[in-house]
N, C-alpha and C. Protein backbone atom coordinates (compact mmCIF):
# COMPACT_ATOMS: atom_id res chain seq x y z
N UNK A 1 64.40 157.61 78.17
CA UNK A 1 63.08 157.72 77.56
C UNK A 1 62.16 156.60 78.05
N UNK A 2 60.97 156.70 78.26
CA UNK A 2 60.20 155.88 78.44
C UNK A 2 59.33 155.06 77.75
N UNK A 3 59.16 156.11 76.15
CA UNK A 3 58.28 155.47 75.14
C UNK A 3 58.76 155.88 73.93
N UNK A 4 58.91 155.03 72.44
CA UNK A 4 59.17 155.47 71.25
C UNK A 4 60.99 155.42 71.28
N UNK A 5 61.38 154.56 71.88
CA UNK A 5 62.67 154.82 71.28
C UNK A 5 62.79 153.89 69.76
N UNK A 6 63.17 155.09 68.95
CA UNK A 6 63.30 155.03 67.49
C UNK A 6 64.54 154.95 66.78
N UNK A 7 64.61 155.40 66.02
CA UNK A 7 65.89 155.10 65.48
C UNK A 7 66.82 156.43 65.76
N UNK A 8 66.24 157.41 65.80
CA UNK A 8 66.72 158.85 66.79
C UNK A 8 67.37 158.40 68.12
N UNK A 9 65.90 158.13 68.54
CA UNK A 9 66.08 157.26 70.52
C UNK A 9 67.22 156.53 70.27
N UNK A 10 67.56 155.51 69.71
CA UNK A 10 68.53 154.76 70.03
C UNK A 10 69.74 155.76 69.82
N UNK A 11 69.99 156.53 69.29
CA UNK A 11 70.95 157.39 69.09
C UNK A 11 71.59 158.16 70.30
N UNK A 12 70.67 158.68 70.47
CA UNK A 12 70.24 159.68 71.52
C UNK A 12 70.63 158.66 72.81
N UNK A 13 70.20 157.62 73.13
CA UNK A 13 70.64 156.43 74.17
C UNK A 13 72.13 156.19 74.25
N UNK A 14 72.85 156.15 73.03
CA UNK A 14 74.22 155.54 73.21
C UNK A 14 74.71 156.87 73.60
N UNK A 15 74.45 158.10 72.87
CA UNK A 15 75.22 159.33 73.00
C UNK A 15 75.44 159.48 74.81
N UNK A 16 73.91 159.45 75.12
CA UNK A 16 73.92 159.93 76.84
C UNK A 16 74.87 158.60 77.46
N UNK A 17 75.08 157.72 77.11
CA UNK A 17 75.94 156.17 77.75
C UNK A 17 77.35 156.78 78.18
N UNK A 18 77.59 157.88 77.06
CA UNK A 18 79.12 158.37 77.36
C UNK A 18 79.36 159.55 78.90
N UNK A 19 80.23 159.24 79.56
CA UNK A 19 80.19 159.67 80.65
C UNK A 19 80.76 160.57 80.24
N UNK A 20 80.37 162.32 80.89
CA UNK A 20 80.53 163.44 80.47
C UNK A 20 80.27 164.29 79.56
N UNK A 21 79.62 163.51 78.62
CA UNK A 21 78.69 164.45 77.29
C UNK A 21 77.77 164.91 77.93
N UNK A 22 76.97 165.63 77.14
CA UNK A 22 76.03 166.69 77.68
C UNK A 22 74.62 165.35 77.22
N UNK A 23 73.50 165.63 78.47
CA UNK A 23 72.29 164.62 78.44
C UNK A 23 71.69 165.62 77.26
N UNK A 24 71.23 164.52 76.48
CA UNK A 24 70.11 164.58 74.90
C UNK A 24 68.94 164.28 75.52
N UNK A 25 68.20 164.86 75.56
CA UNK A 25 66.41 164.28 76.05
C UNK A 25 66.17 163.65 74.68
N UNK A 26 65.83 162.58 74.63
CA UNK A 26 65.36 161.56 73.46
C UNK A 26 63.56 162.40 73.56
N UNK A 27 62.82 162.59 74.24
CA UNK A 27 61.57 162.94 73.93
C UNK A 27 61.54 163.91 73.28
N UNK A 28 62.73 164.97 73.44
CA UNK A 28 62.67 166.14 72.06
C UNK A 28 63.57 166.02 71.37
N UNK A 29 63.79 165.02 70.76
CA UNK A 29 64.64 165.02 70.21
C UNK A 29 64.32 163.67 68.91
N UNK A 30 64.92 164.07 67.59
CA UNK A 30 64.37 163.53 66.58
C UNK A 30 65.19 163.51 65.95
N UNK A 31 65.06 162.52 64.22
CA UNK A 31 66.17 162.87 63.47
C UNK A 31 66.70 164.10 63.18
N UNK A 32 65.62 165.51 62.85
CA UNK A 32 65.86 166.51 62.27
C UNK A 32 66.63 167.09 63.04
N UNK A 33 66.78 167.12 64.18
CA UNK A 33 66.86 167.38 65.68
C UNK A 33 68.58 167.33 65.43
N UNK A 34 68.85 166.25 65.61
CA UNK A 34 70.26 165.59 65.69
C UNK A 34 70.85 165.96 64.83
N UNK A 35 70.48 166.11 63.32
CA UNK A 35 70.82 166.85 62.19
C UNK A 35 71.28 168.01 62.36
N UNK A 36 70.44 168.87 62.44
CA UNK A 36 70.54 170.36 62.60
C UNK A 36 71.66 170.46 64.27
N UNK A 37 71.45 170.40 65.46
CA UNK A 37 72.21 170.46 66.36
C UNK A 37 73.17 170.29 67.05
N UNK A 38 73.51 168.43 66.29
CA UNK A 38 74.80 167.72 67.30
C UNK A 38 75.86 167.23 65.91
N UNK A 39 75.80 167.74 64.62
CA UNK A 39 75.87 166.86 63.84
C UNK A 39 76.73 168.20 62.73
N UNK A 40 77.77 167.91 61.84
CA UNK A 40 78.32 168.68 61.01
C UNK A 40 78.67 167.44 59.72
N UNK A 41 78.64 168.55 58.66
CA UNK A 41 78.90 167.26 57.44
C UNK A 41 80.26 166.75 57.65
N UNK A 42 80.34 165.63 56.88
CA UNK A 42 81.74 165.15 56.95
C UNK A 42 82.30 164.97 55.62
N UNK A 43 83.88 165.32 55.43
CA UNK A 43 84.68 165.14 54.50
C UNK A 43 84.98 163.47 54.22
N UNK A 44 85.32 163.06 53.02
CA UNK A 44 86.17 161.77 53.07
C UNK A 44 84.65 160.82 53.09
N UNK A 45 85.84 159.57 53.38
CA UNK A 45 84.62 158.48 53.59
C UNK A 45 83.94 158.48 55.30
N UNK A 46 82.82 157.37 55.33
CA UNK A 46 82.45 157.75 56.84
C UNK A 46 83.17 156.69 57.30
N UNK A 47 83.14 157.13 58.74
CA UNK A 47 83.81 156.51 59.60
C UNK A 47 82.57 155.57 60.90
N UNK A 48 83.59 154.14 61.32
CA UNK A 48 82.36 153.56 62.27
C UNK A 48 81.92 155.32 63.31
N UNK A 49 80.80 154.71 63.22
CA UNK A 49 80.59 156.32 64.69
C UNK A 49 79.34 156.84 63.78
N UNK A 50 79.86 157.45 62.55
CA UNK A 50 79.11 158.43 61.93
C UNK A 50 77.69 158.36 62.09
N UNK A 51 76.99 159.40 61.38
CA UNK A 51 75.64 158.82 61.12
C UNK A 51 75.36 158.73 60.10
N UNK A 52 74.39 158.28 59.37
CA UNK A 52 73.82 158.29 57.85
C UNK A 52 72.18 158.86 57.75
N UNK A 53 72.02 159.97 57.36
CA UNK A 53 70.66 160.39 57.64
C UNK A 53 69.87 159.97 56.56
N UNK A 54 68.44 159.58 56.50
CA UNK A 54 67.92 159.78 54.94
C UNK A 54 66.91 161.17 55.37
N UNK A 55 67.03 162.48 54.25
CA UNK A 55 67.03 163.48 53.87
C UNK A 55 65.90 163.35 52.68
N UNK A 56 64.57 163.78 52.90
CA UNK A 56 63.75 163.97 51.99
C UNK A 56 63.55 165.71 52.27
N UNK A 57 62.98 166.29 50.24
CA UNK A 57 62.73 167.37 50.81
C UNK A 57 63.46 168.56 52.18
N UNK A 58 64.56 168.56 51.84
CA UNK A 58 65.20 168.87 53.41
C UNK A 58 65.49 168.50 54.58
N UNK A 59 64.60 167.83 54.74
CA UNK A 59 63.95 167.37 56.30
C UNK A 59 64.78 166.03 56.28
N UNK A 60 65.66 165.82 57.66
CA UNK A 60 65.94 164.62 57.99
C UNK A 60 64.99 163.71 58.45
N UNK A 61 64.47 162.24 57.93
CA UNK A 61 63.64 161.60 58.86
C UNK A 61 64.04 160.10 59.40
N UNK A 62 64.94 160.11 59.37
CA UNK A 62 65.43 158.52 59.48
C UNK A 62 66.76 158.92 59.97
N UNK A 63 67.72 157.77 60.65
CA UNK A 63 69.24 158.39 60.92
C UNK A 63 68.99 156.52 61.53
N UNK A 64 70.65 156.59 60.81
CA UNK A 64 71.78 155.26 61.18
C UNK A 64 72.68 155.72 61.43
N UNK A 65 73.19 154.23 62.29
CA UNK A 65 74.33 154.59 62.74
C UNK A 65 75.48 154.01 61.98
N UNK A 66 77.14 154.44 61.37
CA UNK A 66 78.02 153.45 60.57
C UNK A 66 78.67 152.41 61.88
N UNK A 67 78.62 151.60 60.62
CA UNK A 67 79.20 150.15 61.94
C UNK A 67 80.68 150.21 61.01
N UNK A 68 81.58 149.16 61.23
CA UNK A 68 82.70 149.11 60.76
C UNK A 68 82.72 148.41 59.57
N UNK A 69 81.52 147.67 59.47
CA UNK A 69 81.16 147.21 57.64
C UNK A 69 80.14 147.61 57.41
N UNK A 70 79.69 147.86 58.08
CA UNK A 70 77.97 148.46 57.43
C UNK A 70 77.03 149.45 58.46
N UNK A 71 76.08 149.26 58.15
CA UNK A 71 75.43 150.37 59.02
C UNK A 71 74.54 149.99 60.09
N UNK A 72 73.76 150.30 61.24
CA UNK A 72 73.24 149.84 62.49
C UNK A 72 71.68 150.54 62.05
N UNK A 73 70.77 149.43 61.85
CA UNK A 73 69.55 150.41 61.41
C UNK A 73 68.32 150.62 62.57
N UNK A 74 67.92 151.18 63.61
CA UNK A 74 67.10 151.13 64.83
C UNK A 74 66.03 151.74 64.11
N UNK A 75 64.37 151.28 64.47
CA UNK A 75 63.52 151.65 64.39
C UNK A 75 62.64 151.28 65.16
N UNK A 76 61.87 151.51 65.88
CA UNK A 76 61.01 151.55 66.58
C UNK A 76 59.46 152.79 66.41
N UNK A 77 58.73 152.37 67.90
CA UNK A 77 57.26 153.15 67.71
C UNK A 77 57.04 153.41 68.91
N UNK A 78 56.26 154.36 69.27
CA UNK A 78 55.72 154.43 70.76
C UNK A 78 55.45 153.60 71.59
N UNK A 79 55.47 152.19 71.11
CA UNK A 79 55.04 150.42 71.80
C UNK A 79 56.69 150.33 72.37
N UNK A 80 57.52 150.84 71.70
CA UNK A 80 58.86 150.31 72.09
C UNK A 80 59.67 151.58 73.30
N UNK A 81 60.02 150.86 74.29
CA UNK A 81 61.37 151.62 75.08
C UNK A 81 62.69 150.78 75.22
N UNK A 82 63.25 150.98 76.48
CA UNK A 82 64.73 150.77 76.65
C UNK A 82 64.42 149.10 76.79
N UNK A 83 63.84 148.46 77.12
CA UNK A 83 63.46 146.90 77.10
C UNK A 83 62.96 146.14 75.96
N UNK A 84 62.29 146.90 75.12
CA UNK A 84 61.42 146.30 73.93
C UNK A 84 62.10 147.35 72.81
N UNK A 85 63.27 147.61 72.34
CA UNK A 85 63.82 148.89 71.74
C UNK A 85 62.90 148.79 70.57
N UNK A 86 62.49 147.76 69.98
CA UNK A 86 62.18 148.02 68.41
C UNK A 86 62.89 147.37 67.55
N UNK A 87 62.63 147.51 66.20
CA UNK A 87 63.59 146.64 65.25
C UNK A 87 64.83 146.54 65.56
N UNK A 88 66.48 146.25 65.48
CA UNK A 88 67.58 147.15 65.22
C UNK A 88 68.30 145.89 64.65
N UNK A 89 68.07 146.47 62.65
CA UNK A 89 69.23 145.39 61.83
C UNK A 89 70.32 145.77 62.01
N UNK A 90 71.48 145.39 61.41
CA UNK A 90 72.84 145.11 60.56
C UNK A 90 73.16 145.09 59.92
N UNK A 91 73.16 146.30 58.78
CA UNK A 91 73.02 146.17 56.89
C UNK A 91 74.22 146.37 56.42
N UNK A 92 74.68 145.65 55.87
CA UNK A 92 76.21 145.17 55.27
C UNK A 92 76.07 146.83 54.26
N UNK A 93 77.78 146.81 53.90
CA UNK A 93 78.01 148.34 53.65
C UNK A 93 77.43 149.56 54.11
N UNK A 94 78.47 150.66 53.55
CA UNK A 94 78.01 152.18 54.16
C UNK A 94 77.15 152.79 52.97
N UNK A 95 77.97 152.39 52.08
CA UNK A 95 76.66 153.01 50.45
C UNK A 95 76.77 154.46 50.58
N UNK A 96 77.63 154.73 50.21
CA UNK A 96 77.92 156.37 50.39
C UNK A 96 77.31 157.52 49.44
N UNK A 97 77.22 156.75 48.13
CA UNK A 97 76.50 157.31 47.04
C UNK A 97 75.22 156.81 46.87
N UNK A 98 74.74 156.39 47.43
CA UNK A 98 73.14 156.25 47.60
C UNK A 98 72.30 157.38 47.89
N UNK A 99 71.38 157.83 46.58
CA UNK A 99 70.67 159.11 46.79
C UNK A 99 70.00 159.31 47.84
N UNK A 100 69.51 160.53 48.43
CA UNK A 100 68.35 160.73 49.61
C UNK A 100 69.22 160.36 51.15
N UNK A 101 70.25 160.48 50.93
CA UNK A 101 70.99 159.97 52.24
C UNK A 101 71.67 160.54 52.25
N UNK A 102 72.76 161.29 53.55
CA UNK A 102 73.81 161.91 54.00
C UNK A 102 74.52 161.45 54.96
N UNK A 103 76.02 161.63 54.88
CA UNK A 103 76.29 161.08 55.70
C UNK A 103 76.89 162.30 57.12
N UNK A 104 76.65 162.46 58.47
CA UNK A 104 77.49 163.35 59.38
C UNK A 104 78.27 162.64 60.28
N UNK A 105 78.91 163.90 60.85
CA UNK A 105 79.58 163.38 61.99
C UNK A 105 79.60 164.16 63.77
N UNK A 106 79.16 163.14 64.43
CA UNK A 106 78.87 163.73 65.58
C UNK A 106 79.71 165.26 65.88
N UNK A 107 78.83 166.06 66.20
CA UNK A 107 80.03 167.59 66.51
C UNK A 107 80.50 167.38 67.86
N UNK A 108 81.25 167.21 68.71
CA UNK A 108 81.57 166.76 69.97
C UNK A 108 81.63 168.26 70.26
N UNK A 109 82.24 169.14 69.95
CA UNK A 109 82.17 170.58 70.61
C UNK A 109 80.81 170.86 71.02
N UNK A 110 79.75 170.47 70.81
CA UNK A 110 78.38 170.74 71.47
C UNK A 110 78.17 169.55 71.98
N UNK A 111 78.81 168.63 72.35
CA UNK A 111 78.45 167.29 73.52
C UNK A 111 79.54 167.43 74.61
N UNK A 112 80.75 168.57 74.65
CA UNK A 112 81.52 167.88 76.04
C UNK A 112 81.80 169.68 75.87
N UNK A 113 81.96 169.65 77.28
CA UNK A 113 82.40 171.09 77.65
C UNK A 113 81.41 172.09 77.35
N UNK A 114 80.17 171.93 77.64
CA UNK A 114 78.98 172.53 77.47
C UNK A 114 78.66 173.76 78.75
């Protein structure tokens, strides 16, 4: 991507890093995006990898990533690309029961063998 990598973008960045997944265009591609397409709910607790969406009204608009204690939070704006990414905290715990949030898990059957 060249402009706006967000908290999607950064997603979308590590996914394409893996050699042999299928390329994600980060320019069409968004939280809702990743939600609906690459992404299935998950059973149990989450696992590092997962994502954590926040879910208003239906609509995904935000997405983290789980770290192994907590979660990876990227945000950015159209000012930010692969050099200037944008915010990206480190927020201690996964918070699983925290309203307005979901947690998925990457569907790999639609990233390898495409």
């Amino acid at each position: 991507p060249n402009k706006g990598l967000d908290c999607s973008g950064m997603v979308v960045a590590g996914i394409n890093a893996i050699p042999g997944v299928k390329h994600i265009n980060a320019a069409w591609t968004n939280a809702q995006k990743l939600y609906d397409n690459y992404t299935v709910p998950i059973t149990g607790e989450p696992q590092p990898g997962d994502l954590r969406f926040e879910v208003e009204n239906g609509k995904a608009k935000h997405v983290q990533v789980v770290g192994a204690y907590g979660r990876i939070n990227p945000s950015g704006t159209e000012a930010n690309d692969e050099d200037n990414p944008g915010y990206i905290e480190y927020m201690s715990g996964i918070q699983p029961d925290m309203p307005g949030w979901e947690y998925r898990r990457l569907d790999w059957s639609k990233l390898i063998g495409y």
